[in-house]
N, C-alpha and C. Protein backbone atom coordinates (compact mmCIF):
# COMPACT_ATOMS: atom_id res chain seq x y z
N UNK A 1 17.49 47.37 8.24
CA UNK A 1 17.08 46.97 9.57
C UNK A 1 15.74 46.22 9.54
N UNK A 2 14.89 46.79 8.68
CA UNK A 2 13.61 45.96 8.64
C UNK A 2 13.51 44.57 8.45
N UNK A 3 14.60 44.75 7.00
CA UNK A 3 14.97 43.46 6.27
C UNK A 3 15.41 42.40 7.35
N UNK A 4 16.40 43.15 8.38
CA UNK A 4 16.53 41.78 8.87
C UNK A 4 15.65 41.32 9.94
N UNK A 5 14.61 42.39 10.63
CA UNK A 5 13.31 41.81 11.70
C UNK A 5 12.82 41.09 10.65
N UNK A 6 12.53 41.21 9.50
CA UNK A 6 11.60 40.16 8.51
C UNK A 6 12.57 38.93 8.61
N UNK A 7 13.56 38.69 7.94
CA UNK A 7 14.35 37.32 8.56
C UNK A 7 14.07 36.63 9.86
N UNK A 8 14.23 37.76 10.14
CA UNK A 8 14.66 36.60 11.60
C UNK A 8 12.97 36.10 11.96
N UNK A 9 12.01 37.26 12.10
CA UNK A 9 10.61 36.49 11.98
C UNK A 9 10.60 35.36 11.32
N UNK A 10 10.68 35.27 9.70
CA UNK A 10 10.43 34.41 8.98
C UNK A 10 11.23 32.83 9.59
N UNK A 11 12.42 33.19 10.02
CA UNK A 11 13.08 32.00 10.03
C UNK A 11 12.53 31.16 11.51
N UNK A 12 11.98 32.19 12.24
CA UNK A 12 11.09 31.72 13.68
C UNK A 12 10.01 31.23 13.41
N UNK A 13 9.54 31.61 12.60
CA UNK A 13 8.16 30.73 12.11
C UNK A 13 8.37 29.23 11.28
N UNK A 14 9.57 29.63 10.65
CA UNK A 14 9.87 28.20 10.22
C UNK A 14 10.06 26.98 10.42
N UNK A 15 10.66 27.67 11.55
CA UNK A 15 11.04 26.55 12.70
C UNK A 15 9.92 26.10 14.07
N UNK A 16 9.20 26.91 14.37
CA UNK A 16 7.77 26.52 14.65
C UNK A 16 7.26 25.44 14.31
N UNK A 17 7.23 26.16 12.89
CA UNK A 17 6.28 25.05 11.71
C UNK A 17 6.99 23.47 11.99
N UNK A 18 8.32 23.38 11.88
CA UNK A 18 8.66 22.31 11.38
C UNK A 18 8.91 21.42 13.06
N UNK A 19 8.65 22.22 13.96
CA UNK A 19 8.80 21.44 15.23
C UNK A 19 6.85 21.25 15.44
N UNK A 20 6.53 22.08 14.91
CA UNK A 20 4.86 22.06 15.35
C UNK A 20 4.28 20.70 14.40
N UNK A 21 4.81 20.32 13.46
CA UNK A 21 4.13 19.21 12.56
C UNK A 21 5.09 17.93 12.86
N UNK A 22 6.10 17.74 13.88
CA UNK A 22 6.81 16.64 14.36
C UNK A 22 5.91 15.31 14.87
N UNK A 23 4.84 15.49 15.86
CA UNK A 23 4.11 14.84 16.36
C UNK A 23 3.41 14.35 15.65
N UNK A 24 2.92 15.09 14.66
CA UNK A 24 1.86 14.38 13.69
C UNK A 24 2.56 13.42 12.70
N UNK A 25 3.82 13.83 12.25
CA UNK A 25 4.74 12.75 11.77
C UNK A 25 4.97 11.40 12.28
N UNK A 26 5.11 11.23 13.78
CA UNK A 26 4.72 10.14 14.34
C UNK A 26 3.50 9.51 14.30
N UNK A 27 2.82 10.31 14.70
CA UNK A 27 1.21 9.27 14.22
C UNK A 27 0.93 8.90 12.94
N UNK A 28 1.39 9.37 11.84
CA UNK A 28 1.59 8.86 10.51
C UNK A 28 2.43 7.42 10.53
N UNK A 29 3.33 7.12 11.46
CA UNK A 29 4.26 6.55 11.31
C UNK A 29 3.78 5.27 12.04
N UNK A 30 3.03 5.20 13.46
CA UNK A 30 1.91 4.16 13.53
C UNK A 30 1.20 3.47 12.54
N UNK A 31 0.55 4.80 11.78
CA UNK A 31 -0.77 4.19 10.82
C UNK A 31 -0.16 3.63 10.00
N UNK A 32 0.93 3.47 9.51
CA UNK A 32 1.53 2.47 8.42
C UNK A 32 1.20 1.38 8.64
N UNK A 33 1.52 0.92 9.97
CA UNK A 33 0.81 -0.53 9.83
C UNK A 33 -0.78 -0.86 10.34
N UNK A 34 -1.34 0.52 9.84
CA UNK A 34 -3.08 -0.20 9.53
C UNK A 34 -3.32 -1.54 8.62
N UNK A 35 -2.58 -1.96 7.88
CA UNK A 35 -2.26 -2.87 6.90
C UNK A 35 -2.36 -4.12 7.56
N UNK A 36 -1.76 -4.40 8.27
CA UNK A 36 -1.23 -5.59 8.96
C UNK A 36 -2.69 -5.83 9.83
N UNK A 37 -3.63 -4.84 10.47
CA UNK A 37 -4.46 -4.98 11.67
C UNK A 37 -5.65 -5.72 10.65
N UNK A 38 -5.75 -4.84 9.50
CA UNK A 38 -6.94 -5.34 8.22
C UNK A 38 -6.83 -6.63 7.22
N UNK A 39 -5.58 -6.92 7.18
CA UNK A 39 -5.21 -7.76 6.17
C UNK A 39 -6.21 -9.05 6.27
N UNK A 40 -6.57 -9.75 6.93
CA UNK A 40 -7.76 -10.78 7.46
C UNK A 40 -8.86 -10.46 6.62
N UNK A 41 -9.29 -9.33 7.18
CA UNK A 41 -10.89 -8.93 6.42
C UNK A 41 -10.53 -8.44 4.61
N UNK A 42 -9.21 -7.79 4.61
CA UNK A 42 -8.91 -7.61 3.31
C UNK A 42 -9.19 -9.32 2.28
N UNK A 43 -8.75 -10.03 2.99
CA UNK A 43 -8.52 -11.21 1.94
C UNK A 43 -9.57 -11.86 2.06
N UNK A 44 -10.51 -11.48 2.87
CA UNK A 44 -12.21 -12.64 3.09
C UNK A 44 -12.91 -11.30 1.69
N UNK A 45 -12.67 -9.91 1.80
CA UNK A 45 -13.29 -9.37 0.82
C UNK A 45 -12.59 -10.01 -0.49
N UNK A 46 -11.53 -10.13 -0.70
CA UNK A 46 -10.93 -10.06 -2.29
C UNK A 46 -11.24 -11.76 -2.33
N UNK A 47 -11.30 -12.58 -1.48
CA UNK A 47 -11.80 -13.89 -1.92
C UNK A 47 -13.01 -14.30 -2.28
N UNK A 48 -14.19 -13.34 -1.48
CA UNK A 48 -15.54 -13.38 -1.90
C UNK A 48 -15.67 -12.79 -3.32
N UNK A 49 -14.81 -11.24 -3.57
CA UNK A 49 -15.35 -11.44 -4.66
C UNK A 49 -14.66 -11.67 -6.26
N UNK A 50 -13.46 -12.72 -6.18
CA UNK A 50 -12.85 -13.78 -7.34
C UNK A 50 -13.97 -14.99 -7.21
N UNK A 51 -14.45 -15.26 -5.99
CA UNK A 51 -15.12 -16.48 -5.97
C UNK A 51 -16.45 -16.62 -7.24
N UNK A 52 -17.19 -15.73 -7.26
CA UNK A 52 -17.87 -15.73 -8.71
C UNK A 52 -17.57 -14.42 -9.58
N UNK A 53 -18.15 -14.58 -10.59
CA UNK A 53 -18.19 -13.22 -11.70
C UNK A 53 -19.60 -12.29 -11.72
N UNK A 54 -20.53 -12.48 -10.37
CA UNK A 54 -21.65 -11.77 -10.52
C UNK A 54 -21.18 -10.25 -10.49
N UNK A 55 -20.33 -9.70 -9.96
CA UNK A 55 -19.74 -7.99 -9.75
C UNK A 55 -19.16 -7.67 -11.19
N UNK A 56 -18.83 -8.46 -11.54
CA UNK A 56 -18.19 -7.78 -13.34
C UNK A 56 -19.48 -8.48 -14.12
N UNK A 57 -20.17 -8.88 -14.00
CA UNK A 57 -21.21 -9.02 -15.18
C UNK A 57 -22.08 -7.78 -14.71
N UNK A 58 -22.26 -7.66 -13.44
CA UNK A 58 -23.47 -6.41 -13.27
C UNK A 58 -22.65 -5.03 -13.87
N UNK A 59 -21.73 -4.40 -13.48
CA UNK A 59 -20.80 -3.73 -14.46
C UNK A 59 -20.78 -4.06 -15.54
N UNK A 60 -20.67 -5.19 -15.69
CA UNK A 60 -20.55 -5.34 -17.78
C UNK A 60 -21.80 -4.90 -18.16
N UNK A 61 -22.95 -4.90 -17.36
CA UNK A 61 -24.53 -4.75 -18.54
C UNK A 61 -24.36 -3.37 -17.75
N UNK A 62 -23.96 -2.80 -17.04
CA UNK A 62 -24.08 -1.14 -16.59
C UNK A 62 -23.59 -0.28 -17.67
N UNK A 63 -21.89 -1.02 -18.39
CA UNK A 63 -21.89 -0.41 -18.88
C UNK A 63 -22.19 0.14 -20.04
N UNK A 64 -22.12 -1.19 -20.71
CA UNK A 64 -22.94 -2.01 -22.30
C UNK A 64 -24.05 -1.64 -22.57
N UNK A 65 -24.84 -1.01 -21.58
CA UNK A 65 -26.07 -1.07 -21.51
C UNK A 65 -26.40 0.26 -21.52
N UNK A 66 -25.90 1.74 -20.79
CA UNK A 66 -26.02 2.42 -20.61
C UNK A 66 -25.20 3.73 -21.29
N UNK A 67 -24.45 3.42 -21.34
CA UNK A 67 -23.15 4.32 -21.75
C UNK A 67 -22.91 5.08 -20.78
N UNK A 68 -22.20 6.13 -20.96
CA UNK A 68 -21.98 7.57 -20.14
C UNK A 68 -23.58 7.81 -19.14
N UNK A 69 -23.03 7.96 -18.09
CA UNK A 69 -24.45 8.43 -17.04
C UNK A 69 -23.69 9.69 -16.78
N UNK A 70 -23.84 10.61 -17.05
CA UNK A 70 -23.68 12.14 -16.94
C UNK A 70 -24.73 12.55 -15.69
N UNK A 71 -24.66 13.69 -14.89
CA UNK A 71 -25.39 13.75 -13.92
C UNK A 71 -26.73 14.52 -14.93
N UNK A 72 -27.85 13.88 -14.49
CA UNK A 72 -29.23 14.79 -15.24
C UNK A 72 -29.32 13.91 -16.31
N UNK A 73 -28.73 13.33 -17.29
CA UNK A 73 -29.23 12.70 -18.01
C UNK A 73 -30.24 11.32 -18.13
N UNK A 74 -30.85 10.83 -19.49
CA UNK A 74 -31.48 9.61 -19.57
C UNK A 74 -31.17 8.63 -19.09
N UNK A 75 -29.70 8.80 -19.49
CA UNK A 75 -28.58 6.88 -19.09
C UNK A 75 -28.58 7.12 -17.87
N UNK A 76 -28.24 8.16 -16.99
CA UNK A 76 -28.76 8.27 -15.42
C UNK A 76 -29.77 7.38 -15.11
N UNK A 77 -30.83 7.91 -15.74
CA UNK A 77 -32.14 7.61 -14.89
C UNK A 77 -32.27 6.04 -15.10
N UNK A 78 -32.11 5.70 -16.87
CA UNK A 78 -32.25 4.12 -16.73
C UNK A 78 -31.81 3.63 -16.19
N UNK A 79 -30.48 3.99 -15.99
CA UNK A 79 -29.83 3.11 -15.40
C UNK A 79 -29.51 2.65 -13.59
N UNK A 80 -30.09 4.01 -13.08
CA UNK A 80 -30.80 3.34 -11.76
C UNK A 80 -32.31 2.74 -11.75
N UNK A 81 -33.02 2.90 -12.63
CA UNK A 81 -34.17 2.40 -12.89
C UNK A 81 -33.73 1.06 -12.76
């Protein structure tokens, strides 16, 4: 008898659950096309930065230069220095 008040609870909660997270499934289903609203500013960023190689040379001597920056260490410090 217990066994089955535990069922039938369990299976009421389940179904809760899966009607209680419906709505939010829809608003997921909006934000898909965040894509489409950004795409403009996406391609003025990725064109600015193919347009020169100053962002991979400052990375290239960050890393060439420093090695591993571990938190607390030397290569840390120089390397915001």
């Amino acid at each position: 008898m217990v066994n089955l008040h535990l069922s039938f609870l369990s299976t009421c909660m389940l179904l809760w659950a899966s009607f209680s997270i419906m709505p939010s499934l829809e608003g997921a289903q909006k934000n898909l096309h965040i894509g489409t609203s950004y795409r403009g500013i996406a391609e003025k960023l990725i064109t600015a930065a193919l347009a020169d190689s100053f962002a991979y040379n400052r990375l290239a001597e960050l890393t060439d230069s420093f090695g591993p920056r571990f938190s607390g260490t030397k290569n840390l410090e120089d390397a915001i220095d």
